[in-house]
C-alpha atoms as a PDB file:
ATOM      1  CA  UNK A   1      87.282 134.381 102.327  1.00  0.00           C
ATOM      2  CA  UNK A   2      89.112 135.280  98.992  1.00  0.00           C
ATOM      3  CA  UNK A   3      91.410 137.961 100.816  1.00  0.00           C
ATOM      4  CA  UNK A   4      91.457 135.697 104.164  1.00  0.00           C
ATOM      5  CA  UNK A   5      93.598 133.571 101.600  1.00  0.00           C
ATOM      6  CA  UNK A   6      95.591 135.479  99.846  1.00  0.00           C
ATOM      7  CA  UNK A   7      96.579 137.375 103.169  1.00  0.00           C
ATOM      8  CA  UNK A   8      97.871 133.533 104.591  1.00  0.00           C
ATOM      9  CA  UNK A   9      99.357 132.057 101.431  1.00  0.00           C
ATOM     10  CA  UNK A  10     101.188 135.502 101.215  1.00  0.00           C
ATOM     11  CA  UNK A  11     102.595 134.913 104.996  1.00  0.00           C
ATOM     12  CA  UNK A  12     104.161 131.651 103.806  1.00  0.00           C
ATOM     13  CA  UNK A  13     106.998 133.834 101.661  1.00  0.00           C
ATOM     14  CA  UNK A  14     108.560 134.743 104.911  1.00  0.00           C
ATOM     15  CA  UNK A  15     108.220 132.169 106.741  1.00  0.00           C
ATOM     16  CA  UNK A  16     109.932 129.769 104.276  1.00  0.00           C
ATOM     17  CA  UNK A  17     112.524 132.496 103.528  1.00  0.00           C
ATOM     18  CA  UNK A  18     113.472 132.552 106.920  1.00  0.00           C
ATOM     19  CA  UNK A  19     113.309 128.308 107.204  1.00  0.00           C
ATOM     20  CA  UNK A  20     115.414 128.038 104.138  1.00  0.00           C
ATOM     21  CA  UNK A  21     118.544 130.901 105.693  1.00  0.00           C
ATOM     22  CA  UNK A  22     118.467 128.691 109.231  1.00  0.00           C
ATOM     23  CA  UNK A  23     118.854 125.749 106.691  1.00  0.00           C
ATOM     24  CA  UNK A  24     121.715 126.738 105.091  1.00  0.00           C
ATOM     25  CA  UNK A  25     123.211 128.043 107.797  1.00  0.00           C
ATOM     26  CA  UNK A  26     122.972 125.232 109.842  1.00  0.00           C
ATOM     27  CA  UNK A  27     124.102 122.562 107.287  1.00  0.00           C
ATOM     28  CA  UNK A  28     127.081 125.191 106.828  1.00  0.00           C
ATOM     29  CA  UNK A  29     127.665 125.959 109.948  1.00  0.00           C
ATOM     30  CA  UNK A  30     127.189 122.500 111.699  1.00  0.00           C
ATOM     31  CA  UNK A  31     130.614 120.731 112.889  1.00  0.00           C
ATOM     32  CA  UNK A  32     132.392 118.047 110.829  1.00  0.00           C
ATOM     33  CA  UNK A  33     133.727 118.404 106.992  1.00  0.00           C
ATOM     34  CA  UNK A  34     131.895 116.870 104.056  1.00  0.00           C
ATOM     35  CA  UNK A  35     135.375 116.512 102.354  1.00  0.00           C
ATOM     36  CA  UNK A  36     136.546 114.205 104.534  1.00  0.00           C
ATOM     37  CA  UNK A  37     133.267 112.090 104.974  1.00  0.00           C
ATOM     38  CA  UNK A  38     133.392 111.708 101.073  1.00  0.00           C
ATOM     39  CA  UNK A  39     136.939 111.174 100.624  1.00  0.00           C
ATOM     40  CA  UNK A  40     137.898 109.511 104.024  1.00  0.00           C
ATOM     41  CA  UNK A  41     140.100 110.525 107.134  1.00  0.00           C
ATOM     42  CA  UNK A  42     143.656 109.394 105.154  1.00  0.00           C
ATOM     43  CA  UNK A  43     142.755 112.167 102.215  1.00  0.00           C
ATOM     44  CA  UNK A  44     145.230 114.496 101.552  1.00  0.00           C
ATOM     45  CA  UNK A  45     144.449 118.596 102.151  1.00  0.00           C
ATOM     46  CA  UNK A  46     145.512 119.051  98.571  1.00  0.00           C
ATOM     47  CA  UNK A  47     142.409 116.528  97.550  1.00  0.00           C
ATOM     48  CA  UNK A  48     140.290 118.282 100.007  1.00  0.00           C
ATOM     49  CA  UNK A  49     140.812 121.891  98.489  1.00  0.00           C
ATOM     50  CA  UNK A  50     140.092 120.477  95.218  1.00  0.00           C
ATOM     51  CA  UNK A  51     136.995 118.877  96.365  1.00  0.00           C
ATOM     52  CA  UNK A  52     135.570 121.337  98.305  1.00  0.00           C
ATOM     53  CA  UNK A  53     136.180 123.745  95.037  1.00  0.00           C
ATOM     54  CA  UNK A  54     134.716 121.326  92.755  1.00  0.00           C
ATOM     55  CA  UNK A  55     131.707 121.594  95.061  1.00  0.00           C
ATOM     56  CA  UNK A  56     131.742 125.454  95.365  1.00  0.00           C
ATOM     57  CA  UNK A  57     131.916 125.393  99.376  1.00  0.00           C
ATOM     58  CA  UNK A  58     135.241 127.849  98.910  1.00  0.00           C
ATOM     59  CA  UNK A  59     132.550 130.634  98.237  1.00  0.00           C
ATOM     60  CA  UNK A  60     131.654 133.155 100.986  1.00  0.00           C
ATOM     61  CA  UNK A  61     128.415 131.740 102.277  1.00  0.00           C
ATOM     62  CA  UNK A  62     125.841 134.760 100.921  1.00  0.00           C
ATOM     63  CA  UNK A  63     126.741 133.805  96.900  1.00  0.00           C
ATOM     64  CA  UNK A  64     126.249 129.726  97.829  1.00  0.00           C
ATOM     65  CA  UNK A  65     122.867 131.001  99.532  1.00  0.00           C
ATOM     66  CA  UNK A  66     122.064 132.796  96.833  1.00  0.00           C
ATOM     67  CA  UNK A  67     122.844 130.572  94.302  1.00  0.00           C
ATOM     68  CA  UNK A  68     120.888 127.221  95.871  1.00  0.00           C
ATOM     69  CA  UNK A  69     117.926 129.308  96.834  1.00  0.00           C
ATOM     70  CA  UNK A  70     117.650 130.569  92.710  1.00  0.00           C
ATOM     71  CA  UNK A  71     118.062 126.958  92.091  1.00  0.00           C
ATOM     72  CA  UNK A  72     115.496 126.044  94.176  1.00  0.00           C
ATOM     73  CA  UNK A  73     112.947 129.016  93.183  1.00  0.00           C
ATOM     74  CA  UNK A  74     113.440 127.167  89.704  1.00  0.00           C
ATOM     75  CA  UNK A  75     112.437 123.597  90.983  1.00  0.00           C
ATOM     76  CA  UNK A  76     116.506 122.635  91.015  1.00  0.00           C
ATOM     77  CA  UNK A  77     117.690 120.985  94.476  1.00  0.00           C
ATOM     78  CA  UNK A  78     120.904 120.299  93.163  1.00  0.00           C
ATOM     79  CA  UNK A  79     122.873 116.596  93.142  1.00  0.00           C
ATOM     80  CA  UNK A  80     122.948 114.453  95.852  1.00  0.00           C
ATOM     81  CA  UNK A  81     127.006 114.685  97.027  1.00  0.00           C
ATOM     82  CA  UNK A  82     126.010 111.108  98.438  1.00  0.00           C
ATOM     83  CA  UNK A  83     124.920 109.532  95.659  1.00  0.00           C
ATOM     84  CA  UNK A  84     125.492 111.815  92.533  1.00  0.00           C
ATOM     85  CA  UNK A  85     121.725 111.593  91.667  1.00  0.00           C
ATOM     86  CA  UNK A  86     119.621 114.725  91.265  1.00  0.00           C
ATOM     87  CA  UNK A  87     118.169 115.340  94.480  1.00  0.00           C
ATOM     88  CA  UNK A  88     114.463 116.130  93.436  1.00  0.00           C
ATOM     89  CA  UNK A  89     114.783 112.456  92.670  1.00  0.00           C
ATOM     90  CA  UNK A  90     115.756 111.213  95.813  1.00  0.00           C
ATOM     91  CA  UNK A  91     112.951 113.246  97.456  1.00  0.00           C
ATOM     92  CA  UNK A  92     109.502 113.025  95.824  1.00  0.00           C
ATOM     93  CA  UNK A  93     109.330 109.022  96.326  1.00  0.00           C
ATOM     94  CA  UNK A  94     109.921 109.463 100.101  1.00  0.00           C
ATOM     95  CA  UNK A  95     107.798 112.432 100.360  1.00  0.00           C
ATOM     96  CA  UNK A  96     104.956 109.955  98.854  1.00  0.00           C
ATOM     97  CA  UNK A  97     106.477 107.143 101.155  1.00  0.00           C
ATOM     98  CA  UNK A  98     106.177 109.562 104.386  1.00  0.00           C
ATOM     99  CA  UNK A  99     102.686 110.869 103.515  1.00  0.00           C
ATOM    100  CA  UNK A 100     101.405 107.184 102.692  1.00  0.00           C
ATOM    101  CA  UNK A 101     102.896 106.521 106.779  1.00  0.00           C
ATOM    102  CA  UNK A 102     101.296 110.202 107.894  1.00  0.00           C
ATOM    103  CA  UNK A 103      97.544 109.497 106.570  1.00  0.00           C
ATOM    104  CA  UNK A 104      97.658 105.888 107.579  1.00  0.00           C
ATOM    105  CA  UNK A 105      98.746 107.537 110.702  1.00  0.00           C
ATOM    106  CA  UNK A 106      96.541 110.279 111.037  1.00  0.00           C
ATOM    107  CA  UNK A 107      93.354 108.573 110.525  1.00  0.00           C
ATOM    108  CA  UNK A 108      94.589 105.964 113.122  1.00  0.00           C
ATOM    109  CA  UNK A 109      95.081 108.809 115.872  1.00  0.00           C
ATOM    110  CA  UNK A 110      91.437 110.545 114.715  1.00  0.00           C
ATOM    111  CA  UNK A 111      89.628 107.353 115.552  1.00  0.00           C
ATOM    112  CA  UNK A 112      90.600 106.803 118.578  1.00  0.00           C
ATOM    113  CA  UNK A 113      91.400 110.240 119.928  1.00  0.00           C
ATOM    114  CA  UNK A 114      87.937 111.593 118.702  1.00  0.00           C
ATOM    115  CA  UNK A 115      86.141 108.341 119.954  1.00  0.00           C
ATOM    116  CA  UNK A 116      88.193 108.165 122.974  1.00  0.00           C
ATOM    117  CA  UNK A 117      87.671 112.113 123.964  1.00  0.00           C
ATOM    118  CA  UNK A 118      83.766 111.782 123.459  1.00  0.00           C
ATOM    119  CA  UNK A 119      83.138 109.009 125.471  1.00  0.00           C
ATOM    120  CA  UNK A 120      85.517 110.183 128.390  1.00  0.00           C
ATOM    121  CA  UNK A 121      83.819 113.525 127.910  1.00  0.00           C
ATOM    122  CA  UNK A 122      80.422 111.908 128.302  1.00  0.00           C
ATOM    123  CA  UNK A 123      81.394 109.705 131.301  1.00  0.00           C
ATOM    124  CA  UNK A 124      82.925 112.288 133.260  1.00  0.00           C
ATOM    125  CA  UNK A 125      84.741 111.181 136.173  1.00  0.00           C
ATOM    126  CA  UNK A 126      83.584 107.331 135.536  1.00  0.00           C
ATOM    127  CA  UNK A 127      86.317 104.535 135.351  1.00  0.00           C
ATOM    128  CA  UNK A 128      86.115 105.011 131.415  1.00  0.00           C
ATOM    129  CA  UNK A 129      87.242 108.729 131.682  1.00  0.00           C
ATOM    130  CA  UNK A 130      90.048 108.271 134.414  1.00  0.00           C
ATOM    131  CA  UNK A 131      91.226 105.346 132.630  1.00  0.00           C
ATOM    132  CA  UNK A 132      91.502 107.249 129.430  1.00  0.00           C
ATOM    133  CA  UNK A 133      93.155 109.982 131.099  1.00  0.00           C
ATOM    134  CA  UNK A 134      95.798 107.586 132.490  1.00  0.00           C
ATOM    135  CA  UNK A 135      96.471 105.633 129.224  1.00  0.00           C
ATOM    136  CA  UNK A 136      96.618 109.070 127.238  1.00  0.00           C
ATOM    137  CA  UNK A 137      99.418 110.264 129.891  1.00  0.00           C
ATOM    138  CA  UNK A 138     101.309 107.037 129.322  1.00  0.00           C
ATOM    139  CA  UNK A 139     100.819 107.125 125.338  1.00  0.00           C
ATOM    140  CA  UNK A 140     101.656 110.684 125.124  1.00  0.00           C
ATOM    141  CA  UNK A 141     104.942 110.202 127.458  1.00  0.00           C
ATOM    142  CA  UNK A 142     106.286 106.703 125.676  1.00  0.00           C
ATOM    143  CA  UNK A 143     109.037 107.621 123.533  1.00  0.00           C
ATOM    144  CA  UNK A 144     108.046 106.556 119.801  1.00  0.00           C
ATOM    145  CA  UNK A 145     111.796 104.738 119.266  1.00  0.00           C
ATOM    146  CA  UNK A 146     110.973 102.560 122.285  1.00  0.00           C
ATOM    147  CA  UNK A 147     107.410 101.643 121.701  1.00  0.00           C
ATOM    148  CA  UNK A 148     108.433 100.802 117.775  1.00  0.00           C
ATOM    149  CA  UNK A 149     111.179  98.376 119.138  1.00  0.00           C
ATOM    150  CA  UNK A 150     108.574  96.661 121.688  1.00  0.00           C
ATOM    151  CA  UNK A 151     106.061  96.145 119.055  1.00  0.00           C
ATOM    152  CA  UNK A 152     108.267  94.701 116.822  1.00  0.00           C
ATOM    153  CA  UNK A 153     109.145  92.236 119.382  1.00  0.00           C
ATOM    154  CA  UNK A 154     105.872  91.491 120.193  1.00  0.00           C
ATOM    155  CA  UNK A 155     104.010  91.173 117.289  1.00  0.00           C
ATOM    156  CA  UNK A 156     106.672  90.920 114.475  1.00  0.00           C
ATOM    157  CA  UNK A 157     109.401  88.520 116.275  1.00  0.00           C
ATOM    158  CA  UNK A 158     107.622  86.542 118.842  1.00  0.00           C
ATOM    159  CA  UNK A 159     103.927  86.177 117.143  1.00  0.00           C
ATOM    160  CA  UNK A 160     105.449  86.272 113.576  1.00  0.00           C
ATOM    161  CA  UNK A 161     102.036  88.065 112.888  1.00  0.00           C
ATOM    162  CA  UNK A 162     103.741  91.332 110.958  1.00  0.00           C
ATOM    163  CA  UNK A 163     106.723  91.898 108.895  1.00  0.00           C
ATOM    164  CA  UNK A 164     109.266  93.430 111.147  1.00  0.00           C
ATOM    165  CA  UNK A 165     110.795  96.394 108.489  1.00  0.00           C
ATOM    166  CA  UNK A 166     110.595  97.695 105.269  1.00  0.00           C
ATOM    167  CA  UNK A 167     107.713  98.491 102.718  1.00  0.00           C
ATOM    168  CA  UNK A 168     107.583  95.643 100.881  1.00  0.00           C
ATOM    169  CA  UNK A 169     108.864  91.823 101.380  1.00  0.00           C
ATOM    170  CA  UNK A 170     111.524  90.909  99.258  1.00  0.00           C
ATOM    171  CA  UNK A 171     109.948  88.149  97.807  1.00  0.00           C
ATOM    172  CA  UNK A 172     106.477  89.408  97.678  1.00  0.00           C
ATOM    173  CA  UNK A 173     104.305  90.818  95.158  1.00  0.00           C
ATOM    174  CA  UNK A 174     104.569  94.448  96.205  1.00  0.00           C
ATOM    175  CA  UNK A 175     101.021  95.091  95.588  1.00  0.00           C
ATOM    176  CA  UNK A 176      98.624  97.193  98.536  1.00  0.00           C
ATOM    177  CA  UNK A 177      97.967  93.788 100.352  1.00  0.00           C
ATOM    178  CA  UNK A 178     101.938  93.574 101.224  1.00  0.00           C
ATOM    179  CA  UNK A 179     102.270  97.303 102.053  1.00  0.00           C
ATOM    180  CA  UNK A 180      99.378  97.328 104.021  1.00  0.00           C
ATOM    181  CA  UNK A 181     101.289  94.904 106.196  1.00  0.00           C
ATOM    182  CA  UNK A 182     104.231  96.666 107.075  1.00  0.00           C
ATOM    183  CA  UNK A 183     102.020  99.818 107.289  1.00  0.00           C
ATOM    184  CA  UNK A 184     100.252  98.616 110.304  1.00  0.00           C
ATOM    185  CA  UNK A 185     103.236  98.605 112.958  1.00  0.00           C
ATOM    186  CA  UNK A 186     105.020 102.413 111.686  1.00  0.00           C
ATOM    187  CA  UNK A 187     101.572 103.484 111.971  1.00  0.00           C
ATOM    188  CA  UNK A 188     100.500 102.132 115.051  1.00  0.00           C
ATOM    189  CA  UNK A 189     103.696 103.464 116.657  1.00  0.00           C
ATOM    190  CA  UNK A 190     103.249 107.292 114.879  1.00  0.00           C
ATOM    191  CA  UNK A 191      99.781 107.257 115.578  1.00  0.00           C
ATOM    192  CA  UNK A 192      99.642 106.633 119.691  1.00  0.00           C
ATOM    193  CA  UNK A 193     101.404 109.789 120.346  1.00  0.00           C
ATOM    194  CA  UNK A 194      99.237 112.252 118.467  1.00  0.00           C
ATOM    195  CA  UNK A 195      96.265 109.815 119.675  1.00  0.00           C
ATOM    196  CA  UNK A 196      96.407 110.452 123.062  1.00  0.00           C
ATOM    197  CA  UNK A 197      96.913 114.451 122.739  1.00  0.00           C
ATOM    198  CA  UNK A 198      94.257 114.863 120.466  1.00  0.00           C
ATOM    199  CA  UNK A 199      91.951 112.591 122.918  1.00  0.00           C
ATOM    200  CA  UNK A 200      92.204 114.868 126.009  1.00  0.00           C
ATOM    201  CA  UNK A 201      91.298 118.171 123.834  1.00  0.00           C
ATOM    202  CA  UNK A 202      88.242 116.208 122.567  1.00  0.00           C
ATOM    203  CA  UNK A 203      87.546 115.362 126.283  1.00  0.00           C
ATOM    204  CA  UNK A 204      88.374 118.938 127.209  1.00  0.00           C
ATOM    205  CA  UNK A 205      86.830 121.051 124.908  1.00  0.00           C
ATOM    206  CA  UNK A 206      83.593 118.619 124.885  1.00  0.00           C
ATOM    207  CA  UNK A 207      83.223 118.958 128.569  1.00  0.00           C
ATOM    208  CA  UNK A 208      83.613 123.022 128.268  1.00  0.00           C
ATOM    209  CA  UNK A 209      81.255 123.170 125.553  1.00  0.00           C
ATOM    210  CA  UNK A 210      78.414 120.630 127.740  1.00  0.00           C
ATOM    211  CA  UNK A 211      78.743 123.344 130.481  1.00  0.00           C
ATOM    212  CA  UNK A 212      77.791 126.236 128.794  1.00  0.00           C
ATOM    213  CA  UNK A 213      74.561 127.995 130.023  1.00  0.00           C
ATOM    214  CA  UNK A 214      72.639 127.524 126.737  1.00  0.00           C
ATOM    215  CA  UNK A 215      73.946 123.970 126.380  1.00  0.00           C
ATOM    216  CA  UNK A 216      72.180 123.350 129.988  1.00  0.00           C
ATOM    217  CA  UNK A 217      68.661 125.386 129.277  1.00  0.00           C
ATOM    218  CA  UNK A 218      68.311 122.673 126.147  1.00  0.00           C
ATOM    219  CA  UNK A 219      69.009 119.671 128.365  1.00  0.00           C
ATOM    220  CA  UNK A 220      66.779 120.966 130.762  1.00  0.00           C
ATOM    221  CA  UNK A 221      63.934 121.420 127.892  1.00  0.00           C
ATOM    222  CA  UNK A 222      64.365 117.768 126.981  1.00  0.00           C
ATOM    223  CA  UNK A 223      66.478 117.680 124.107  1.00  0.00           C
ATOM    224  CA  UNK A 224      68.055 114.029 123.667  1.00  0.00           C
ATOM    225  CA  UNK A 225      71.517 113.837 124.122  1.00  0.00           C
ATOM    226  CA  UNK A 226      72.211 113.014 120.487  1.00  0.00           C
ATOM    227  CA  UNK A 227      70.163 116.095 119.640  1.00  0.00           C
ATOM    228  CA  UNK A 228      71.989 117.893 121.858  1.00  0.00           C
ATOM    229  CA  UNK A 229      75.246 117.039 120.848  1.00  0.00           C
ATOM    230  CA  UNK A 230      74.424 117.084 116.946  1.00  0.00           C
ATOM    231  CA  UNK A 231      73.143 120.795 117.150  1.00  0.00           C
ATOM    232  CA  UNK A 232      74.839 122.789 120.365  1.00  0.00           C
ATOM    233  CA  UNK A 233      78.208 120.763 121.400  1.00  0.00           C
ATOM    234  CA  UNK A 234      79.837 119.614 118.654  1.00  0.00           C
ATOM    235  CA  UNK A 235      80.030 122.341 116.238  1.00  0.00           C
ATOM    236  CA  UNK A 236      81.005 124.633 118.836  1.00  0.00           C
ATOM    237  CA  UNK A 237      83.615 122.638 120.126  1.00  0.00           C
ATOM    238  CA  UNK A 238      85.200 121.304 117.161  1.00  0.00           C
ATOM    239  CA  UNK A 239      87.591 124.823 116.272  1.00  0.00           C
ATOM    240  CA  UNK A 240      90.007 124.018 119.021  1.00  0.00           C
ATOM    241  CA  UNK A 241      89.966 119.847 118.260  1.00  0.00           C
ATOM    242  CA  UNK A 242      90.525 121.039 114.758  1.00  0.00           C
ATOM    243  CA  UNK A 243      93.538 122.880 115.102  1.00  0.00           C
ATOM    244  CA  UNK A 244      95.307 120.168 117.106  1.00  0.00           C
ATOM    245  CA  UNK A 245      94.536 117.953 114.921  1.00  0.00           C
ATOM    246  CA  UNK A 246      96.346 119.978 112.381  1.00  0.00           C
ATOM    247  CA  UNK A 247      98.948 120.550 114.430  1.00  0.00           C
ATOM    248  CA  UNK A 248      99.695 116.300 114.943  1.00  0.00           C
ATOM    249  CA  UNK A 249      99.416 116.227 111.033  1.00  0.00           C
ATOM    250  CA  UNK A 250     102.334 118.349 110.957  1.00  0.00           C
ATOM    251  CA  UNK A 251     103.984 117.034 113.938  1.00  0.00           C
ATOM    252  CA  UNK A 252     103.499 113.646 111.513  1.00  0.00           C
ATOM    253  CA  UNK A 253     104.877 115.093 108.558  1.00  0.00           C
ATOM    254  CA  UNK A 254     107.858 115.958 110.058  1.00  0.00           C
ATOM    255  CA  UNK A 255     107.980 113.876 113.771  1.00  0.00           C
ATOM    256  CA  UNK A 256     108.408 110.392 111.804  1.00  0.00           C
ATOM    257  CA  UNK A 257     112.250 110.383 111.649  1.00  0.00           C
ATOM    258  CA  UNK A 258     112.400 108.172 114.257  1.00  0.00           C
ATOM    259  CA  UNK A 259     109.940 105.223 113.241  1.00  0.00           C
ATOM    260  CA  UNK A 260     110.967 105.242 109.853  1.00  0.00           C
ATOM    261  CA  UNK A 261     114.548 104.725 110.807  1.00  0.00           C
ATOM    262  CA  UNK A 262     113.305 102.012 113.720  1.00  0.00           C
ATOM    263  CA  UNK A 263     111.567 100.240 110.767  1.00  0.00           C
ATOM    264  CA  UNK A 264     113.068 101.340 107.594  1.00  0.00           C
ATOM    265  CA  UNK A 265     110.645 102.966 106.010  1.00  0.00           C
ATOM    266  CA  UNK A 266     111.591 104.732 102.858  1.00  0.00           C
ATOM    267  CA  UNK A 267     110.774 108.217 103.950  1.00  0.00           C
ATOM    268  CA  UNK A 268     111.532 111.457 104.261  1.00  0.00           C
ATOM    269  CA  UNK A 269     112.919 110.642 107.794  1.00  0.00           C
ATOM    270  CA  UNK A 270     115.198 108.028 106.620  1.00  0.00           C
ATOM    271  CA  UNK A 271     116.192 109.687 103.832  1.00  0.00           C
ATOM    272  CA  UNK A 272     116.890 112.829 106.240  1.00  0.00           C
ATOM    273  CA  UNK A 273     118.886 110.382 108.936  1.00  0.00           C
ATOM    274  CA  UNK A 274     121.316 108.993 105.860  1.00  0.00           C
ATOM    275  CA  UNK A 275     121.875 112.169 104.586  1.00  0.00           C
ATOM    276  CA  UNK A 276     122.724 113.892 108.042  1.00  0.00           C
ATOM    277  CA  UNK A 277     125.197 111.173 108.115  1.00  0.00           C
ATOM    278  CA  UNK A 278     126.853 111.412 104.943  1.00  0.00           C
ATOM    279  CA  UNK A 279     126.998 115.028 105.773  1.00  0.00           C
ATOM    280  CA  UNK A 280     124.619 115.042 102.017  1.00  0.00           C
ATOM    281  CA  UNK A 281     124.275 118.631 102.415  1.00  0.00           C
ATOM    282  CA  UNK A 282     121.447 118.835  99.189  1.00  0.00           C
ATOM    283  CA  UNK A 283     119.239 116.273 100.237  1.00  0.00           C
ATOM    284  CA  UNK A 284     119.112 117.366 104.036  1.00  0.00           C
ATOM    285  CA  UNK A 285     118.256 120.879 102.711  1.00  0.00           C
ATOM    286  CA  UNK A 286     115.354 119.848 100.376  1.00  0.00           C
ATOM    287  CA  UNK A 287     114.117 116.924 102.945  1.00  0.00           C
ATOM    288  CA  UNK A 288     114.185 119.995 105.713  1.00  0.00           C
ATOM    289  CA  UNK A 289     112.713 122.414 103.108  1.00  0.00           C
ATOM    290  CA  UNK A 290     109.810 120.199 101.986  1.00  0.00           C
ATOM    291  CA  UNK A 291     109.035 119.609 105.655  1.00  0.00           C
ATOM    292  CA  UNK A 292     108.800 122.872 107.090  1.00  0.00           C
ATOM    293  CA  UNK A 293     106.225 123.819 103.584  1.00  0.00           C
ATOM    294  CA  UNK A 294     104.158 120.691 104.210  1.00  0.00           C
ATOM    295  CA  UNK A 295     103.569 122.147 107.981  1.00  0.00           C
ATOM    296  CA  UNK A 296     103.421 125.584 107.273  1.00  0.00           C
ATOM    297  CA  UNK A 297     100.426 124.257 104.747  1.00  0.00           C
ATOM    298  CA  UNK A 298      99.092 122.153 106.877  1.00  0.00           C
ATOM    299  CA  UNK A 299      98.516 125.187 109.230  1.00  0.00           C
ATOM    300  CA  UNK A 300      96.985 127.003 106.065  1.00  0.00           C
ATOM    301  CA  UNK A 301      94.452 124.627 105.786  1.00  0.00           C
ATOM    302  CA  UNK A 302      93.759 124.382 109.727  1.00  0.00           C
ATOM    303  CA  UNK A 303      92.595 128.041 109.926  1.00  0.00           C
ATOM    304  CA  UNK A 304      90.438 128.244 106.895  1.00  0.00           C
ATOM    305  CA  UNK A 305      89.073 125.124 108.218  1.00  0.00           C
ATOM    306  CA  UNK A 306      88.570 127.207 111.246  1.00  0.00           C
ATOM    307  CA  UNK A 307      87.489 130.080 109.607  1.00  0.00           C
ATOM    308  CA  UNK A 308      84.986 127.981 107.947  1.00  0.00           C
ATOM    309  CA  UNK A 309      83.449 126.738 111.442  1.00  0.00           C
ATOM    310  CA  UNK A 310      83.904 130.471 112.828  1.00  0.00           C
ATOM    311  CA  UNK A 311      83.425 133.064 110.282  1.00  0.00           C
ATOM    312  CA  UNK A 312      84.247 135.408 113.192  1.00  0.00           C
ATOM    313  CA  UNK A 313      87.738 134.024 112.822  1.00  0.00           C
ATOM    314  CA  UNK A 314      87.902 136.245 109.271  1.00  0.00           C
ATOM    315  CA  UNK A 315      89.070 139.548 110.936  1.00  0.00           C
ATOM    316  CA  UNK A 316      91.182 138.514 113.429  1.00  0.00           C
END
């Protein structure tokens, strides 16, 4: 297990080297000026040139690579150009923000996929299981933007029931109570998505695990369902269900961009959207950065997880 470990966290050095180059290169390479965003379209070239020395964006691209990944190695992400702030500053409280919105969101699209999938899976081919199958194809097709903007008309501007955007209310207390509140539509909307794809591989791999041959020689020696599910089903089934589960965590981690900007939530995605904007070149880098290690993780965990369930899984 030790060197099953080692061997994965060791994979995650080039992986994120080769994240950080498309990064850079990307942000660099990407149309538009950050001069002129910063000092408008009327600036002067003279200004410009300063600026964009000032900055250090005269330098051939390899020795600004170099330089921000050192920087970064040492836990420096720079200053925001945006809003002259240190970066790492601007980043941790929405990384908290986004994970708060991806848990909330997780565990929303684990209840109801995993309860969905097994009782599809157990109803096979009843109105319950084509049903299921029918609202999962819907859920998993609705664009996330959309379905934000109908919920907040629903429930937030005709029924007045939920707070329409933000974290907190403006005049409220700020305590878990008011966050809770304007949790419950961003998470609804993240969580449907993920819900419905993680429901038909619980339905799937259920219904490929209750046809295997042993699985049938225990029902036919009597062997209660819940016995039967407890001890020759589940466990066997659960590898694949695991890993795409992991895989909507990450999709979460780094899919949210779009509800947090439909509800302004302070997160990551937010955060990411204003500083693709302002052409913030720092803070897209570290938002992107932190991203891509949070999934890259998250897939980490998903195979020893795996591994754990499979011990086979160790030498593959």
């Amino acid at each position: 297990m030790g060197k099953f470990l080692v061997h994965r966290l060791l994979g995650v050095l080039p992986v994120m080297f080769g994240v950080s180059v498309i990064i850079f290169l990307l942000m660099h390479l990407a149309p538009g000026d950050v001069t002129t965003v910063l000092l408008g379209p009327q600036a002067t070239e003279a200004a410009k040139t300063e600026l964009r020395h000032a900055l250090g964006l005269d330098q051939p691209l390899p020795l600004q690579y170099g330089r921000w990944l050192w920087r970064t190695l040492h836990g420096d992400f720079g200053v925001s150009i945006a809003t002259q702030l240190h970066v790492a500053a601007l980043v941790l409280p929405r990384f908290v923000n986004t994970m708060l919105l991806t848990v909330a969101s997780l565990f929303l699209a684990i209840v109801i996929g995993y309860g969905a999938g097994l009782f599809a899976a157990l109803r096979t081919r009843s109105i319950f299981d084509r049903g299921t199958m029918v609202v999962t194809l819907l859920a998993g097709s609705t664009p996330p933007f959309w379905l934000g903007l109908i919920l907040v008309l629903l429930f937030a501007i005709r029924l007045r029931w939920l707070p329409v955007s933000g974290m907190t209310d403006m005049a409220g207390d700020g305590g878990a109570l008011d966050v809770l509140r304007h949790l419950v539509l961003p998470a609804v909307t993240t969580a449907l998505g993920p819900a419905a794809i993680i429901t038909r591989m619980v339905r799937s791999s259920l219904r490929e695990a209750l046809e295997r041959p042993h699985v049938r020689v225990a029902r036919a020696k009597g062997l209660s369902r819940g016995v039967l599910l407890r001890r020759h089903v589940i466990l066997n089934a659960l590898p694949p269900i695991v890993t795409i589960t992991g895989l909507q965590l990450g999709y979460l981690i780094g899919g949210a961009l779009l509800t947090e900007v439909v509800f302004a939530w302070p997160g990551l995605g937010s955060l990411l959207y204003d500083s693709i904007t302002a052409r913030d070149m720092p803070a897209v880098q570290a938002t992107t950065l932190l991203i891509a290690l949070a999934f890259v993780l998250v897939n980490i965990l998903v195979d020893f997880i795996n591994v754990l369930l499979d011990p086979r899984l160790r030498d593959a």
